[in-house]
N, C-alpha and C. Protein backbone atom coordinates (compact mmCIF):
# COMPACT_ATOMS: atom_id res chain seq x y z
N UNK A 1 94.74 78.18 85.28
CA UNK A 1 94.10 78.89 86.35
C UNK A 1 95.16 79.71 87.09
N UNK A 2 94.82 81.12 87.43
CA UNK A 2 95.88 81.83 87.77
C UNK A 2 95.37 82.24 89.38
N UNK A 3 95.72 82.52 90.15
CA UNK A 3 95.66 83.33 91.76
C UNK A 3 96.94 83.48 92.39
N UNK A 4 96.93 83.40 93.89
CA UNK A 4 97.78 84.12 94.50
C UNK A 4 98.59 82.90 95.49
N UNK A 5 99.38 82.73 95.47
CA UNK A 5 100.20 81.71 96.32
C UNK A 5 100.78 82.51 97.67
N UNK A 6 100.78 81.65 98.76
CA UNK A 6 100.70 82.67 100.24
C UNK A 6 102.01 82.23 100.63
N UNK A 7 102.92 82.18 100.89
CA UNK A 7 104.21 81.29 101.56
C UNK A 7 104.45 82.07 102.94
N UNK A 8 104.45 80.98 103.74
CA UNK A 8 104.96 81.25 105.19
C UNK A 8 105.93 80.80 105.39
N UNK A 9 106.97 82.29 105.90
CA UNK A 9 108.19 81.71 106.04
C UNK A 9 108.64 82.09 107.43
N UNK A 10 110.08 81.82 107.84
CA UNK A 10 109.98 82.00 109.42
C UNK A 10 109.92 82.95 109.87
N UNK A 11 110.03 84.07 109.05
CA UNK A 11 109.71 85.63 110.02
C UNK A 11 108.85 86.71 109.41
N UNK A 12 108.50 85.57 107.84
CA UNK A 12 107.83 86.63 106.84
C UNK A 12 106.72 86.02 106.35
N UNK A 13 105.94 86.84 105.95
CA UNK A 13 104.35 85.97 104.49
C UNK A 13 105.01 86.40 102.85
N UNK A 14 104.92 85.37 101.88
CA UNK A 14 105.30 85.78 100.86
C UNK A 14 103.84 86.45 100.03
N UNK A 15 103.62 86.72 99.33
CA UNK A 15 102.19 86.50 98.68
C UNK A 15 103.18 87.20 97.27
N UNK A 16 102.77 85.77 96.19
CA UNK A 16 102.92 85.79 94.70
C UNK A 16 101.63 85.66 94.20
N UNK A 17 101.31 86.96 93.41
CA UNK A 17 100.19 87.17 92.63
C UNK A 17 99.88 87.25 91.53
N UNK A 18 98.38 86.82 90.83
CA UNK A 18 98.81 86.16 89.60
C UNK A 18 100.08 84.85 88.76
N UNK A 19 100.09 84.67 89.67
CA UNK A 19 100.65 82.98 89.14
C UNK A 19 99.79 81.83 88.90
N UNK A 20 100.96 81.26 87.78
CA UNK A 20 99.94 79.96 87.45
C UNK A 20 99.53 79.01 88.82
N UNK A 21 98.70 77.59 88.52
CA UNK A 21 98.45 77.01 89.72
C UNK A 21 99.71 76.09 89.84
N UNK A 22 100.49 75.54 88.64
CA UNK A 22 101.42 74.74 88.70
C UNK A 22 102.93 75.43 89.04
N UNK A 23 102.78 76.81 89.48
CA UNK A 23 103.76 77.06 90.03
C UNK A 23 103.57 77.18 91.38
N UNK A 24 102.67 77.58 92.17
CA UNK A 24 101.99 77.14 93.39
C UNK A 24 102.31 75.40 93.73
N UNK A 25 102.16 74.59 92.77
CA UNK A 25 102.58 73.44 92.98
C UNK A 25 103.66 72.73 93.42
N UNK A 26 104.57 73.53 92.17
CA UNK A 26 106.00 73.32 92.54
C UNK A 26 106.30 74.05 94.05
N UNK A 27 106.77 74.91 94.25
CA UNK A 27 106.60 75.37 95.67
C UNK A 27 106.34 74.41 96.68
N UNK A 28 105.23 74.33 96.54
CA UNK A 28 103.84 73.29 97.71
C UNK A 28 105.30 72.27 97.68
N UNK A 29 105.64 71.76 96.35
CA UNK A 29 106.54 70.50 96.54
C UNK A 29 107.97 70.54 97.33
N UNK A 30 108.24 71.51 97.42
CA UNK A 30 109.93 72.35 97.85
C UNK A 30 109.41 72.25 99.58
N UNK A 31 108.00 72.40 100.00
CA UNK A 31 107.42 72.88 101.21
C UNK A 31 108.22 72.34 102.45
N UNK A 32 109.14 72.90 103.43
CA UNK A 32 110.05 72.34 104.34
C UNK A 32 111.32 72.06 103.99
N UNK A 33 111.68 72.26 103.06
CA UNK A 33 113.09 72.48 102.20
C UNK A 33 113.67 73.80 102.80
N UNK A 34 115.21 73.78 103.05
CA UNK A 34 115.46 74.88 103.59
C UNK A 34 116.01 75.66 102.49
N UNK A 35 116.22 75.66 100.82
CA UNK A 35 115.93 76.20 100.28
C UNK A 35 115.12 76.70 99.09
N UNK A 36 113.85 76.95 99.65
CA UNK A 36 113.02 76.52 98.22
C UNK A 36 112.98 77.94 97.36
N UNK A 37 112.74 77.11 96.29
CA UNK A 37 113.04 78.21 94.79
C UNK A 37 111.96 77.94 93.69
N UNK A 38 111.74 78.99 92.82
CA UNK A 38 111.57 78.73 91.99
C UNK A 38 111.58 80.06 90.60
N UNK A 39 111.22 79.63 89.17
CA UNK A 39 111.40 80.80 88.15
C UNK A 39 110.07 81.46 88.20
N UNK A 40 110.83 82.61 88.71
CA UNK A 40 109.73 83.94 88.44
C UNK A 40 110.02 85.16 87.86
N UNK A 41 109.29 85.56 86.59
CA UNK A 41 109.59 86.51 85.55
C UNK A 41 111.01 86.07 85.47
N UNK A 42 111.13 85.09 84.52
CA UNK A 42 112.72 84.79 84.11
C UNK A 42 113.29 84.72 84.69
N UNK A 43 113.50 85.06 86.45
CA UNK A 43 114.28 85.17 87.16
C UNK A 43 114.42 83.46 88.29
N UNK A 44 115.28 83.05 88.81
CA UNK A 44 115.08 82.13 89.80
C UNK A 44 115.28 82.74 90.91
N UNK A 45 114.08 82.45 91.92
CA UNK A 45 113.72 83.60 93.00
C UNK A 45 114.12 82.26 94.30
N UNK A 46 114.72 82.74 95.57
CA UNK A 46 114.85 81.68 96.33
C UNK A 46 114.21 82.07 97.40
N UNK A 47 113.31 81.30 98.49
CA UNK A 47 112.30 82.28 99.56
C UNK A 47 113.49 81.28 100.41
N UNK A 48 113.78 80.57 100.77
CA UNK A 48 114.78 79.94 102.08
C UNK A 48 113.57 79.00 102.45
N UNK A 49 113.41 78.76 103.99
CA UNK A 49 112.38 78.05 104.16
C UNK A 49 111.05 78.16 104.24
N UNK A 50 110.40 77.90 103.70
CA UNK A 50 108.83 77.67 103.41
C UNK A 50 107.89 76.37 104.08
N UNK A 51 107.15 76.94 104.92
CA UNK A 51 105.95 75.74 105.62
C UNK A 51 105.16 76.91 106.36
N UNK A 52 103.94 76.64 105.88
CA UNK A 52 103.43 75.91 105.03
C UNK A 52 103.27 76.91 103.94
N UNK A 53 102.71 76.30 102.69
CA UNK A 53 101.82 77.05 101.82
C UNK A 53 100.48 77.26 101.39
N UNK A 54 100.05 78.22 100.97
CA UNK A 54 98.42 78.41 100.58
C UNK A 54 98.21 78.89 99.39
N UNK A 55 97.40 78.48 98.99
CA UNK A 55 96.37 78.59 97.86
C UNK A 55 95.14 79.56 97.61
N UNK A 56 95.38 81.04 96.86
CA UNK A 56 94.01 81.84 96.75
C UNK A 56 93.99 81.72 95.56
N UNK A 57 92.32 80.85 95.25
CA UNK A 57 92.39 81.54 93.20
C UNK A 57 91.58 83.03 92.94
N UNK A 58 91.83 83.06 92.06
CA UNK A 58 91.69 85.01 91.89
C UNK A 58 93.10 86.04 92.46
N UNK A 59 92.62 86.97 92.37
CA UNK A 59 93.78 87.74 93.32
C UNK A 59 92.97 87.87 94.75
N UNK A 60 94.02 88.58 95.59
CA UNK A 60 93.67 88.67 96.96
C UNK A 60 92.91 90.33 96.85
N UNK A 61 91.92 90.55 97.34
CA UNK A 61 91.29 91.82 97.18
C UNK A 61 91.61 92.83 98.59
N UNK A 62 92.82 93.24 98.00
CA UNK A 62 93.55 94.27 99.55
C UNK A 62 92.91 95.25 100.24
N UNK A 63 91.78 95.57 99.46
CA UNK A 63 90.74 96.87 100.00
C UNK A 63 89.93 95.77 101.25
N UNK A 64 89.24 94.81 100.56
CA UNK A 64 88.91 94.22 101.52
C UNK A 64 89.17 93.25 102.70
N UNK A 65 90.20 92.93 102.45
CA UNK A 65 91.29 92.10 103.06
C UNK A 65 91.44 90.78 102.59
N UNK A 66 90.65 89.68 101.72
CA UNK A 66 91.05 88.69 101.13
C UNK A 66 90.55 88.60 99.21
């Protein structure tokens, strides 16, 4: 199952789209870690601190706002 993972971080919103749900997971698990990470497109991506996280399945529809 693929959608959009939301990360709130202390001065920013992340939004990763199209990702699996078990990478949303991992994340969710890092959640309050002051450095959470994870592999995206081959790459290891680091957001710093993350709390909380959210969960959209589908993509987020930007015309309409969710």
């Amino acid at each position: 199952m693929k959608g959009t993972a939301i990360l709130f971080q202390e001065q920013n919103i992340t939004f990763i789209e199209d990702v699996e749900h078990s990478l949303f997971e991992e994340i969710k698990e890092q959640c309050g870690c002051d450095h959470c990470s994870c592999m995206l497109d081959e790459k290891m991506v680091e957001f710093g601190s993350v709390s909380p996280v959210f969960w959209h399945e589908n993509e987020v529809d930007w015309d309409y706002g969710y």
